[in-house]
PDB file of N, CA and C in Angstrom:
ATOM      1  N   UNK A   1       5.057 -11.064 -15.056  1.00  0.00           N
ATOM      2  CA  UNK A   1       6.334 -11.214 -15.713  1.00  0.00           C
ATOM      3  C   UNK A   1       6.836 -12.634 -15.547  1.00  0.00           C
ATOM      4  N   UNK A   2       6.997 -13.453 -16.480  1.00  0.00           N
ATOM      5  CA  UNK A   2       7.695 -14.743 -16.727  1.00  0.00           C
ATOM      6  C   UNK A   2       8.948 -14.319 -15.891  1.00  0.00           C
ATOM      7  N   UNK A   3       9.120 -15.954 -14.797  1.00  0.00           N
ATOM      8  CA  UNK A   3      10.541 -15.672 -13.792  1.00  0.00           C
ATOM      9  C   UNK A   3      10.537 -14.678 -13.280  1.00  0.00           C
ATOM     10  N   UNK A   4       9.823 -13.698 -12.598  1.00  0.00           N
ATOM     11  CA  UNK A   4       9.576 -12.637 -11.984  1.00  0.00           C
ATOM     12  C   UNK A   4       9.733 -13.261 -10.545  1.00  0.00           C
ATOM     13  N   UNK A   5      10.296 -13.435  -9.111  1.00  0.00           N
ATOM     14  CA  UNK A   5      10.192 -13.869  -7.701  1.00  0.00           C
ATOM     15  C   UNK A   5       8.719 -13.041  -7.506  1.00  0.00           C
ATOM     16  N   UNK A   6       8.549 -12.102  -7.927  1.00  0.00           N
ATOM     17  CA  UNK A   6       7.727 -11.479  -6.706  1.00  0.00           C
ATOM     18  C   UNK A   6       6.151 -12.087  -7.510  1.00  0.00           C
ATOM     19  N   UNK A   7       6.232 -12.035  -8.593  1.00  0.00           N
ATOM     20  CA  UNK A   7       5.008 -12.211  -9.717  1.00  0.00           C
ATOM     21  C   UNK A   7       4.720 -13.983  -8.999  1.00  0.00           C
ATOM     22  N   UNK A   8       5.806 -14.684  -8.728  1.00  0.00           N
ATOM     23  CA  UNK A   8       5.809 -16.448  -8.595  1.00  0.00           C
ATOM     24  C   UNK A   8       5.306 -16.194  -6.972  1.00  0.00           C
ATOM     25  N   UNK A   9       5.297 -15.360  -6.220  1.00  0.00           N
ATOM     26  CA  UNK A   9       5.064 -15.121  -4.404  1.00  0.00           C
ATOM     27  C   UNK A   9       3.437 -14.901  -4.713  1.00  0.00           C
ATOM     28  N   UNK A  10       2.944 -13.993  -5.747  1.00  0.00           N
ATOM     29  CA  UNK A  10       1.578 -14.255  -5.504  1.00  0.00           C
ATOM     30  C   UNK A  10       0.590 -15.230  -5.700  1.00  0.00           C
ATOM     31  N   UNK A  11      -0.189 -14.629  -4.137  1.00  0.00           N
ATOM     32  CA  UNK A  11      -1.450 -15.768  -4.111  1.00  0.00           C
ATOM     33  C   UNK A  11      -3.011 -15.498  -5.113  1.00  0.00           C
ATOM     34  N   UNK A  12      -3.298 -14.059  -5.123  1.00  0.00           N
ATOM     35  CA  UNK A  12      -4.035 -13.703  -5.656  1.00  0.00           C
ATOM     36  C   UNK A  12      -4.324 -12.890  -6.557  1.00  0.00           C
ATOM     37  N   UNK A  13      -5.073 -12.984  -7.348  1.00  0.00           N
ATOM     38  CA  UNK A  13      -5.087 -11.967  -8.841  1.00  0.00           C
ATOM     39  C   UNK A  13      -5.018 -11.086  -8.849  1.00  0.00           C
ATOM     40  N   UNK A  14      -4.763  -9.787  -9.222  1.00  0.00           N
ATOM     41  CA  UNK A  14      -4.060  -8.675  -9.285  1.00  0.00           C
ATOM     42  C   UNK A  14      -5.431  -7.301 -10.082  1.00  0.00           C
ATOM     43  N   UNK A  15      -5.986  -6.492  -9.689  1.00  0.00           N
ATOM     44  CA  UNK A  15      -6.527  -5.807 -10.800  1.00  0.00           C
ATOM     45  C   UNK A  15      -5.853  -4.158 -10.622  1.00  0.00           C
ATOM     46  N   UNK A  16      -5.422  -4.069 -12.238  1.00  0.00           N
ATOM     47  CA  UNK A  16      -4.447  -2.785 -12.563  1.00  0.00           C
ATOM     48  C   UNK A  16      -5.112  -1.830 -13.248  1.00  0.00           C
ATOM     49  N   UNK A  17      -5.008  -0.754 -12.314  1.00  0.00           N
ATOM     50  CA  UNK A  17      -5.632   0.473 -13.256  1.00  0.00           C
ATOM     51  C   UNK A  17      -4.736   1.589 -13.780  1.00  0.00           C
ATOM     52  N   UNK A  18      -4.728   1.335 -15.108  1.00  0.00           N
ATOM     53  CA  UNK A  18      -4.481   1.990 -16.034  1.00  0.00           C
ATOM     54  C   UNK A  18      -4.102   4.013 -15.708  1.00  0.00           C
ATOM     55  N   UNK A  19      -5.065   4.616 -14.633  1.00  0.00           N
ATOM     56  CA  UNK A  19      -4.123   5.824 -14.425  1.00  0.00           C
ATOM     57  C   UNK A  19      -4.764   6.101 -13.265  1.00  0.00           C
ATOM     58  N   UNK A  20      -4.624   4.584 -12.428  1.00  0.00           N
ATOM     59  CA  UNK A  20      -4.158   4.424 -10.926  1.00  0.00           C
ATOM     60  C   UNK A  20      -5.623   5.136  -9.839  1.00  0.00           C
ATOM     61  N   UNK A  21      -5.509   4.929  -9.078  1.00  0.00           N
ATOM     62  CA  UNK A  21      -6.710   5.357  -8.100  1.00  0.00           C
ATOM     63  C   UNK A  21      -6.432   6.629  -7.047  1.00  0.00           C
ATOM     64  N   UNK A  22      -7.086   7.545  -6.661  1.00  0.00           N
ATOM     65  CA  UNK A  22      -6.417   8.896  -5.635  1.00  0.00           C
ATOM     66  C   UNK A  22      -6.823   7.841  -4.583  1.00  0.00           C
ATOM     67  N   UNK A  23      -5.289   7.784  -3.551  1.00  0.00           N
ATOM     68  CA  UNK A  23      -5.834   7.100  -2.287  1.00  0.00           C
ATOM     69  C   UNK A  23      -4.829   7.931  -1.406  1.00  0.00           C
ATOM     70  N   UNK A  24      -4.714   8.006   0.065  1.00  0.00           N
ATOM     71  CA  UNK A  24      -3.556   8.423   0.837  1.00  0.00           C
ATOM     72  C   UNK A  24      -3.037   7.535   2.007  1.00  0.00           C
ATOM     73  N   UNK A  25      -1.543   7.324   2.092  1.00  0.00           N
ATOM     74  CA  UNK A  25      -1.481   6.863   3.367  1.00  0.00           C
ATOM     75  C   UNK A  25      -1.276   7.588   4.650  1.00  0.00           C
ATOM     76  N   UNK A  26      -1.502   7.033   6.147  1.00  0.00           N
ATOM     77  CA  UNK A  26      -1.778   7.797   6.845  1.00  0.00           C
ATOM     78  C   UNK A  26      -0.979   7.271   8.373  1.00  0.00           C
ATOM     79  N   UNK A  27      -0.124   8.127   9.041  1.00  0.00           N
ATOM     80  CA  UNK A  27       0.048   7.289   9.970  1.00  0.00           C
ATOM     81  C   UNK A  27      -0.623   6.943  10.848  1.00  0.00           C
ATOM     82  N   UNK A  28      -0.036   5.437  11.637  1.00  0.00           N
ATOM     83  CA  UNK A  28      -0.954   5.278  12.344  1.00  0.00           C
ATOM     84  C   UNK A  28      -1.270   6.381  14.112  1.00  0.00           C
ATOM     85  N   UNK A  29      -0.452   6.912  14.081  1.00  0.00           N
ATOM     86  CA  UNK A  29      -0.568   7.830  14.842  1.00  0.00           C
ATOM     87  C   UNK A  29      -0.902   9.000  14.365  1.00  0.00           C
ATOM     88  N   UNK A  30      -1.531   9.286  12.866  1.00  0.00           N
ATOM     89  CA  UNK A  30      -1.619  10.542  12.510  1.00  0.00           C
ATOM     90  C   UNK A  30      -0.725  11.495  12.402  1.00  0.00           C
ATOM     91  N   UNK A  31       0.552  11.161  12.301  1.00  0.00           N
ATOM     92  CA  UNK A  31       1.470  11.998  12.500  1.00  0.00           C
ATOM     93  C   UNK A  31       2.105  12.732  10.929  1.00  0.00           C
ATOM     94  N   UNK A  32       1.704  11.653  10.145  1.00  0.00           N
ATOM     95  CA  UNK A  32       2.416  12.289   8.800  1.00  0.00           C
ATOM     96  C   UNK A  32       0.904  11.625   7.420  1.00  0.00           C
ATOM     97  N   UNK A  33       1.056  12.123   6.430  1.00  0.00           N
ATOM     98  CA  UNK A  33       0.020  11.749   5.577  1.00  0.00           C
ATOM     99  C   UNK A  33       0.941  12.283   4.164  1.00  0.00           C
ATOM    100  N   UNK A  34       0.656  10.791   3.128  1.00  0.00           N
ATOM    101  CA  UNK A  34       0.999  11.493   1.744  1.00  0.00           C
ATOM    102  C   UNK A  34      -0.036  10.925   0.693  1.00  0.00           C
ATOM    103  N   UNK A  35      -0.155  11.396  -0.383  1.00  0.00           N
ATOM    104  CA  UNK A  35      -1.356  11.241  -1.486  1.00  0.00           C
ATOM    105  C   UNK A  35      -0.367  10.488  -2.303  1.00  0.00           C
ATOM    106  N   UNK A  36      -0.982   9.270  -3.240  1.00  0.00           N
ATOM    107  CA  UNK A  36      -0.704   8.578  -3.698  1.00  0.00           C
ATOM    108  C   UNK A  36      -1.560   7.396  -5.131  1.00  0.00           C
ATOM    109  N   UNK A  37      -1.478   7.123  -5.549  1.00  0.00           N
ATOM    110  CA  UNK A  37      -2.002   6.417  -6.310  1.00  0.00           C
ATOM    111  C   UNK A  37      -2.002   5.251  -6.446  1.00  0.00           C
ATOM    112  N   UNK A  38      -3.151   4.195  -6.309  1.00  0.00           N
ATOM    113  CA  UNK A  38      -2.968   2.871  -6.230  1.00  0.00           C
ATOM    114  C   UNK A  38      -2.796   2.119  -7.509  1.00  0.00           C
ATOM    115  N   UNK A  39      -1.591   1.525  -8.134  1.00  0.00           N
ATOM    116  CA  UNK A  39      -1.828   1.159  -9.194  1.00  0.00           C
ATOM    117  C   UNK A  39      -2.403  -0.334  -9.819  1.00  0.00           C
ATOM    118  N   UNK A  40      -1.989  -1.500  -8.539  1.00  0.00           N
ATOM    119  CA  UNK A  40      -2.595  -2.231  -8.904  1.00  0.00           C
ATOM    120  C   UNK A  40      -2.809  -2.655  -7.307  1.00  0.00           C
ATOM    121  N   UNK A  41      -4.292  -3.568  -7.161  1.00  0.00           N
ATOM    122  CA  UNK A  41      -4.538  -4.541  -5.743  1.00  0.00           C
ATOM    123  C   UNK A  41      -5.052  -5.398  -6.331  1.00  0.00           C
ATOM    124  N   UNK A  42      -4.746  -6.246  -4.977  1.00  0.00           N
ATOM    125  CA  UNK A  42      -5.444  -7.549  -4.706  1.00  0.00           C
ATOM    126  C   UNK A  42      -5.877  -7.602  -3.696  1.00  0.00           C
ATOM    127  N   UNK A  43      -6.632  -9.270  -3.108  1.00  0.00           N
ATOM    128  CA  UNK A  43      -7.358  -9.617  -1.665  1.00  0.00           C
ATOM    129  C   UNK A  43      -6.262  -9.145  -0.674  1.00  0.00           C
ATOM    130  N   UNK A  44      -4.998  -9.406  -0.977  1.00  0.00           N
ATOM    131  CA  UNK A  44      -3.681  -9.388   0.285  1.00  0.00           C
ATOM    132  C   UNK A  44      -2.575  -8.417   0.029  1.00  0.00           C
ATOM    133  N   UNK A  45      -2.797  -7.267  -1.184  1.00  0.00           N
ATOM    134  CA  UNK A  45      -2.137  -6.258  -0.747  1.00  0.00           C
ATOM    135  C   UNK A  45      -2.178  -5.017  -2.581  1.00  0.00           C
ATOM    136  N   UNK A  46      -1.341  -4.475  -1.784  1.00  0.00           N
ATOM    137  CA  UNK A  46      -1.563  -3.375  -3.657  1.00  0.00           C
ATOM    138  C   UNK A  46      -0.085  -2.371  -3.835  1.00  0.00           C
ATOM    139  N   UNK A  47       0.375  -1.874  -5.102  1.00  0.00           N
ATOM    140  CA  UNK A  47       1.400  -1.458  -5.411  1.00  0.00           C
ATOM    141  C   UNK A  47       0.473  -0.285  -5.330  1.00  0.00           C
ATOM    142  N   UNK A  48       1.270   1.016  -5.011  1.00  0.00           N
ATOM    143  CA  UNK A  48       1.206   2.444  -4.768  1.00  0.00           C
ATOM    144  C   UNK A  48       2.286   3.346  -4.988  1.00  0.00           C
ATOM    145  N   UNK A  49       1.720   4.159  -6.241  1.00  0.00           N
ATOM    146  CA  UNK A  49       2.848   5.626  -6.417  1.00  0.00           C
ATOM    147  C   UNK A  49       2.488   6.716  -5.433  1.00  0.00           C
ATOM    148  N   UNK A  50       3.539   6.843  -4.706  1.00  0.00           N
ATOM    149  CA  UNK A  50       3.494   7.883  -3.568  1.00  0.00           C
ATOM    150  C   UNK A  50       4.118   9.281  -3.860  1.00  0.00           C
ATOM    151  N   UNK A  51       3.102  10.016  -4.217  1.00  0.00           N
ATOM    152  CA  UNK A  51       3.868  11.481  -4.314  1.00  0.00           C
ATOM    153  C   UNK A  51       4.836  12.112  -2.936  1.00  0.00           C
ATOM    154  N   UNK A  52       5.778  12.929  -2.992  1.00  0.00           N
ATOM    155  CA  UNK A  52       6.593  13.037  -2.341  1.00  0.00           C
ATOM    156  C   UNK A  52       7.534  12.146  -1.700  1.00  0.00           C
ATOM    157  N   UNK A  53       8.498  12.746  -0.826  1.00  0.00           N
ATOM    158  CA  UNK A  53       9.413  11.658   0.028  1.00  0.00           C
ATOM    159  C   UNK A  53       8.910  10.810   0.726  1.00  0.00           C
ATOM    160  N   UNK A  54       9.224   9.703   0.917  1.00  0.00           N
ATOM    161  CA  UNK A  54       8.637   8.839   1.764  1.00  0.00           C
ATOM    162  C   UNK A  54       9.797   8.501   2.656  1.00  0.00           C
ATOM    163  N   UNK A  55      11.050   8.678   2.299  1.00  0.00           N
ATOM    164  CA  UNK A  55      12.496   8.565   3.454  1.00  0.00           C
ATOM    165  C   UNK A  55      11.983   8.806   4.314  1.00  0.00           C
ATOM    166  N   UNK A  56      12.573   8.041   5.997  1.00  0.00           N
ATOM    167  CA  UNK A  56      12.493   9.210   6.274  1.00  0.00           C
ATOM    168  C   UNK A  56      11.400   8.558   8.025  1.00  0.00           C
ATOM    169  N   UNK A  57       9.968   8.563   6.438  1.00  0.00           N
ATOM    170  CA  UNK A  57       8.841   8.489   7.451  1.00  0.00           C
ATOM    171  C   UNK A  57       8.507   6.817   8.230  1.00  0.00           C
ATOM    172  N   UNK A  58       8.400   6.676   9.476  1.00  0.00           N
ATOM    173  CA  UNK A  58       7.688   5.357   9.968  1.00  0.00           C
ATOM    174  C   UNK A  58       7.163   5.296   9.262  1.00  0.00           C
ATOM    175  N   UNK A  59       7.019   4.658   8.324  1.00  0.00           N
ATOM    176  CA  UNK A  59       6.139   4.052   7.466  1.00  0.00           C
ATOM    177  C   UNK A  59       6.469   2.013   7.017  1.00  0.00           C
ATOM    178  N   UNK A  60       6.720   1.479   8.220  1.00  0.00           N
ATOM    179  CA  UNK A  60       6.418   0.240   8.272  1.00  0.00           C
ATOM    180  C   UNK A  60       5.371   0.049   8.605  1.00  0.00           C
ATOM    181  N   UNK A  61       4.113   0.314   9.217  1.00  0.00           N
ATOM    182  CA  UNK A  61       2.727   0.022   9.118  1.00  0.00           C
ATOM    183  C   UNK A  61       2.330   1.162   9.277  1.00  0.00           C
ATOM    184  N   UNK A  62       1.116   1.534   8.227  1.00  0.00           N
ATOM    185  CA  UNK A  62       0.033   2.644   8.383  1.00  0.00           C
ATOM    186  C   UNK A  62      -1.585   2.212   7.608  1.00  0.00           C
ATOM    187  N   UNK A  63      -2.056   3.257   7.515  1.00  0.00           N
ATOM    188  CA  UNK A  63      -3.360   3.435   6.865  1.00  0.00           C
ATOM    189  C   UNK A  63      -3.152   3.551   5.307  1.00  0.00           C
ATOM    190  N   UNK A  64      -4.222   3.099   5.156  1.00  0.00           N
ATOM    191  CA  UNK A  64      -4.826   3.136   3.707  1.00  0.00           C
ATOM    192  C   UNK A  64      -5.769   3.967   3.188  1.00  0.00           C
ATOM    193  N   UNK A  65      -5.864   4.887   3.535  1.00  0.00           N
ATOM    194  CA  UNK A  65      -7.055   5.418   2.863  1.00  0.00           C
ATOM    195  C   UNK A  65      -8.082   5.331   1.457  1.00  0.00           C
ATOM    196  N   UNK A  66      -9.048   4.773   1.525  1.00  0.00           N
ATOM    197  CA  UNK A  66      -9.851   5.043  -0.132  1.00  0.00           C
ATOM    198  C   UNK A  66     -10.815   5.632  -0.135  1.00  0.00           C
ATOM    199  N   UNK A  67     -10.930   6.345   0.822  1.00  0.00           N
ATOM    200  CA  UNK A  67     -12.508   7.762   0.788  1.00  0.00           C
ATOM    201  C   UNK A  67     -11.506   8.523   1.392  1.00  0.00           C
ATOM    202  N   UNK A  68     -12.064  10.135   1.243  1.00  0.00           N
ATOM    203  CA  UNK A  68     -11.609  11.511   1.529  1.00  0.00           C
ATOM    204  C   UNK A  68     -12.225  11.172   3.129  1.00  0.00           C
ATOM    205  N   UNK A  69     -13.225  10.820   3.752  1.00  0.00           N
ATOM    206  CA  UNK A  69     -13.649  10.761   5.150  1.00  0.00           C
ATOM    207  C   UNK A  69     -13.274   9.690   5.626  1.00  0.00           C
ATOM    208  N   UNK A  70     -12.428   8.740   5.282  1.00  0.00           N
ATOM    209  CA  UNK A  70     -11.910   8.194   6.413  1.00  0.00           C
ATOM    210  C   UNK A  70     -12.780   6.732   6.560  1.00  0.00           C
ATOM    211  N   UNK A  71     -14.067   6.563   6.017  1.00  0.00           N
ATOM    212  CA  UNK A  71     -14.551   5.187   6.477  1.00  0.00           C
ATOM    213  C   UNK A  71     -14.362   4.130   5.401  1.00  0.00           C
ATOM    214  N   UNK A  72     -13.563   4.011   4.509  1.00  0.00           N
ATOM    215  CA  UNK A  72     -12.608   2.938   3.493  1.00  0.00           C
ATOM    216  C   UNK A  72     -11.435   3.066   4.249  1.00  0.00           C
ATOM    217  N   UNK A  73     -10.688   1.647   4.480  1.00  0.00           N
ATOM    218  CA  UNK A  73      -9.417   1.684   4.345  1.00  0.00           C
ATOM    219  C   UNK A  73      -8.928   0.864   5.412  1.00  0.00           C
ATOM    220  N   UNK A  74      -7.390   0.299   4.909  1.00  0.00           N
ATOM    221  CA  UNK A  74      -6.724  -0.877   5.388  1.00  0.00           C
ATOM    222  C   UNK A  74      -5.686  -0.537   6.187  1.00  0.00           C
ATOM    223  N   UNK A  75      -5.523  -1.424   7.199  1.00  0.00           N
ATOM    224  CA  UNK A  75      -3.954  -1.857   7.532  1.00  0.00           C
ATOM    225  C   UNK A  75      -2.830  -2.327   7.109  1.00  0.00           C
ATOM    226  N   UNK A  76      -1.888  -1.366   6.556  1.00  0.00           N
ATOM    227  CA  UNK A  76      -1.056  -1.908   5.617  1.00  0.00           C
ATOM    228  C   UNK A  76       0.720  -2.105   6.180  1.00  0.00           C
ATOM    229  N   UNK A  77       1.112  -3.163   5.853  1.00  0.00           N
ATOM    230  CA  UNK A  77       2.840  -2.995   6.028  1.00  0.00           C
ATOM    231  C   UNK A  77       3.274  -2.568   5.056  1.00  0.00           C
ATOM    232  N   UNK A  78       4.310  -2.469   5.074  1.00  0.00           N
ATOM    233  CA  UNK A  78       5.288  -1.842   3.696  1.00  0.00           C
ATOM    234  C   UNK A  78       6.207  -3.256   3.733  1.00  0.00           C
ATOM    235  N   UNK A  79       6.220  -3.287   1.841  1.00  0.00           N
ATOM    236  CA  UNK A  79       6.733  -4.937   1.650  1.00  0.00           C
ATOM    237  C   UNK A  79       8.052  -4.760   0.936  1.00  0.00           C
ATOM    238  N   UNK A  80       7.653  -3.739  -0.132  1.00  0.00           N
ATOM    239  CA  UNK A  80       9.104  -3.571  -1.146  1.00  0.00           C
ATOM    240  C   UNK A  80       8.979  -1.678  -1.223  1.00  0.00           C
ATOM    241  N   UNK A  81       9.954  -1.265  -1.734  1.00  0.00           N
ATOM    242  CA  UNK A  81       9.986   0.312  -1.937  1.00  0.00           C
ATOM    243  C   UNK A  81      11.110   0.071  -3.329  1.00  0.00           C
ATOM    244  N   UNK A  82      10.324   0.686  -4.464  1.00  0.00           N
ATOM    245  CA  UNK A  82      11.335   1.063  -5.693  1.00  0.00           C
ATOM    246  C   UNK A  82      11.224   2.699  -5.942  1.00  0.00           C
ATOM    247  N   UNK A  83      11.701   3.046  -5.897  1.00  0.00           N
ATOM    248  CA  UNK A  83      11.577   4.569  -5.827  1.00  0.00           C
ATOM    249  C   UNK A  83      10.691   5.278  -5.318  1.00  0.00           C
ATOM    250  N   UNK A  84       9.637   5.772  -5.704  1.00  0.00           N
ATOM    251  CA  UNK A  84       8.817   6.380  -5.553  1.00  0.00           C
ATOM    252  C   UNK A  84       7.399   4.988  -5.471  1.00  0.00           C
ATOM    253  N   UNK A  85       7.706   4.033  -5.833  1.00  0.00           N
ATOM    254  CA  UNK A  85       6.675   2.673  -5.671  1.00  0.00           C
ATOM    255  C   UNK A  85       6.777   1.825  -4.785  1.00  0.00           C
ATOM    256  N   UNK A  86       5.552   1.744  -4.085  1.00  0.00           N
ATOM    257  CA  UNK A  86       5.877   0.974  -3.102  1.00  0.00           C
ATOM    258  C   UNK A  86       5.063  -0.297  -2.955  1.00  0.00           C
ATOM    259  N   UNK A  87       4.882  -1.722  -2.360  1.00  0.00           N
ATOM    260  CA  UNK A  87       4.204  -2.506  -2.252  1.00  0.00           C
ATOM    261  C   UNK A  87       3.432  -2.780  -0.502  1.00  0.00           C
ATOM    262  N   UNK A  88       2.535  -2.896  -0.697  1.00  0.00           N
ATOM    263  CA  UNK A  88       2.249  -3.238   0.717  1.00  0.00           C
ATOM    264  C   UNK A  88       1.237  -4.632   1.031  1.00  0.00           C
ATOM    265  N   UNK A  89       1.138  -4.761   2.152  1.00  0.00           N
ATOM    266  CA  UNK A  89       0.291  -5.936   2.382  1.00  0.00           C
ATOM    267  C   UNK A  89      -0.798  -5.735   3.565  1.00  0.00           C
ATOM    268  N   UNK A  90      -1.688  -5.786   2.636  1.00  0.00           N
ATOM    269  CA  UNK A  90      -3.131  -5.269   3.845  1.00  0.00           C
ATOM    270  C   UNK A  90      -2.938  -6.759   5.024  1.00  0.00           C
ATOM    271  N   UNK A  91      -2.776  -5.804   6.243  1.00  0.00           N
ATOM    272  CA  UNK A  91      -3.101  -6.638   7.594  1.00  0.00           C
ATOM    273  C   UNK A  91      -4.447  -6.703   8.056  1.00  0.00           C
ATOM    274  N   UNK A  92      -4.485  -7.882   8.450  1.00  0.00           N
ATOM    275  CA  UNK A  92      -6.214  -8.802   9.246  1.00  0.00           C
ATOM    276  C   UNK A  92      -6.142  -8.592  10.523  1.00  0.00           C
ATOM    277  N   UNK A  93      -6.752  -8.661  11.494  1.00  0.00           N
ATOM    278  CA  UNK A  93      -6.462  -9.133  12.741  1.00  0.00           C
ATOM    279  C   UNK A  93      -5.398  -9.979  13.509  1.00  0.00           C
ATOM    280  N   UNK A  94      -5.410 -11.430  12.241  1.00  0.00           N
ATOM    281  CA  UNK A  94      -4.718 -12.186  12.522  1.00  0.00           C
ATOM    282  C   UNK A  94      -2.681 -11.983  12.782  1.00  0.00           C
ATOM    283  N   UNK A  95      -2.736 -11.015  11.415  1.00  0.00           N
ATOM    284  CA  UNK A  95      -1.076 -10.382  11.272  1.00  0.00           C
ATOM    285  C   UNK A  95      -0.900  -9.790  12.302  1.00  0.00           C
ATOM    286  N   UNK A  96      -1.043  -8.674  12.749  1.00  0.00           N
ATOM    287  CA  UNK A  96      -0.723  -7.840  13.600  1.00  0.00           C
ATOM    288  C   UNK A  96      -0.137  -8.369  14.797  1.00  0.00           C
ATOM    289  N   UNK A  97       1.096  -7.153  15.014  1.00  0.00           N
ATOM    290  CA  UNK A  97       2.383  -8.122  16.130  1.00  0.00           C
ATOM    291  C   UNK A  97       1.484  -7.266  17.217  1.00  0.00           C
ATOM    292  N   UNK A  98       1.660  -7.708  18.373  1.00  0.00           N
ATOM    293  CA  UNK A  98       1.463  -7.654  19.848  1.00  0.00           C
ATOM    294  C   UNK A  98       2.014  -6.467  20.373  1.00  0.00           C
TER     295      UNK A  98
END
């Protein structure tokens, strides 16, 4: 989007799928899990429609899931929340607070 802040903040190209990807997030303590759809990522993070409430839940850092077993998937913060959409930013080693 022309004059968009958040569109002018990115570093890297974006790929959008059209009717989104089945992924889930997960806490990092396992404590809560919701199914969701990835609609668009990049190298440093991805927008996600999250079925159900997300109020509520710790959900400033969790999992990413992109396989049903568990061996895909990122460390993510939570960046923006628009309703039911949320943005996040896959964490490296390097991010992660102490």
């Amino acid at each position: 989007m022309p004059g968009s802040s958040t569109s002018e903040k990115r570093e890297a190209a974006r790929v959008e799928f059209s009717r989104g990807v089945d992924v889930h997030m997960v806490a990092i303590d396992g404590t809560w899990m919701r199914k969701c759809k990835m609609t668009d990522v990049s190298d440093g993070g991805a927008k996600l429609a999250v079925e159900g409430a997300i109020a509520g839940l710790a959900s400033k850092e969790f999992f990413l899931l992109f396989s049903t077993i568990g061996t895909a998937f990122r460390r993510c913060e939570l960046v923006w929340i628009n309703g039911n959409l949320i943005g996040v930013h896959f964490l490296r080693d390097k991010d992660r607070k102490a």
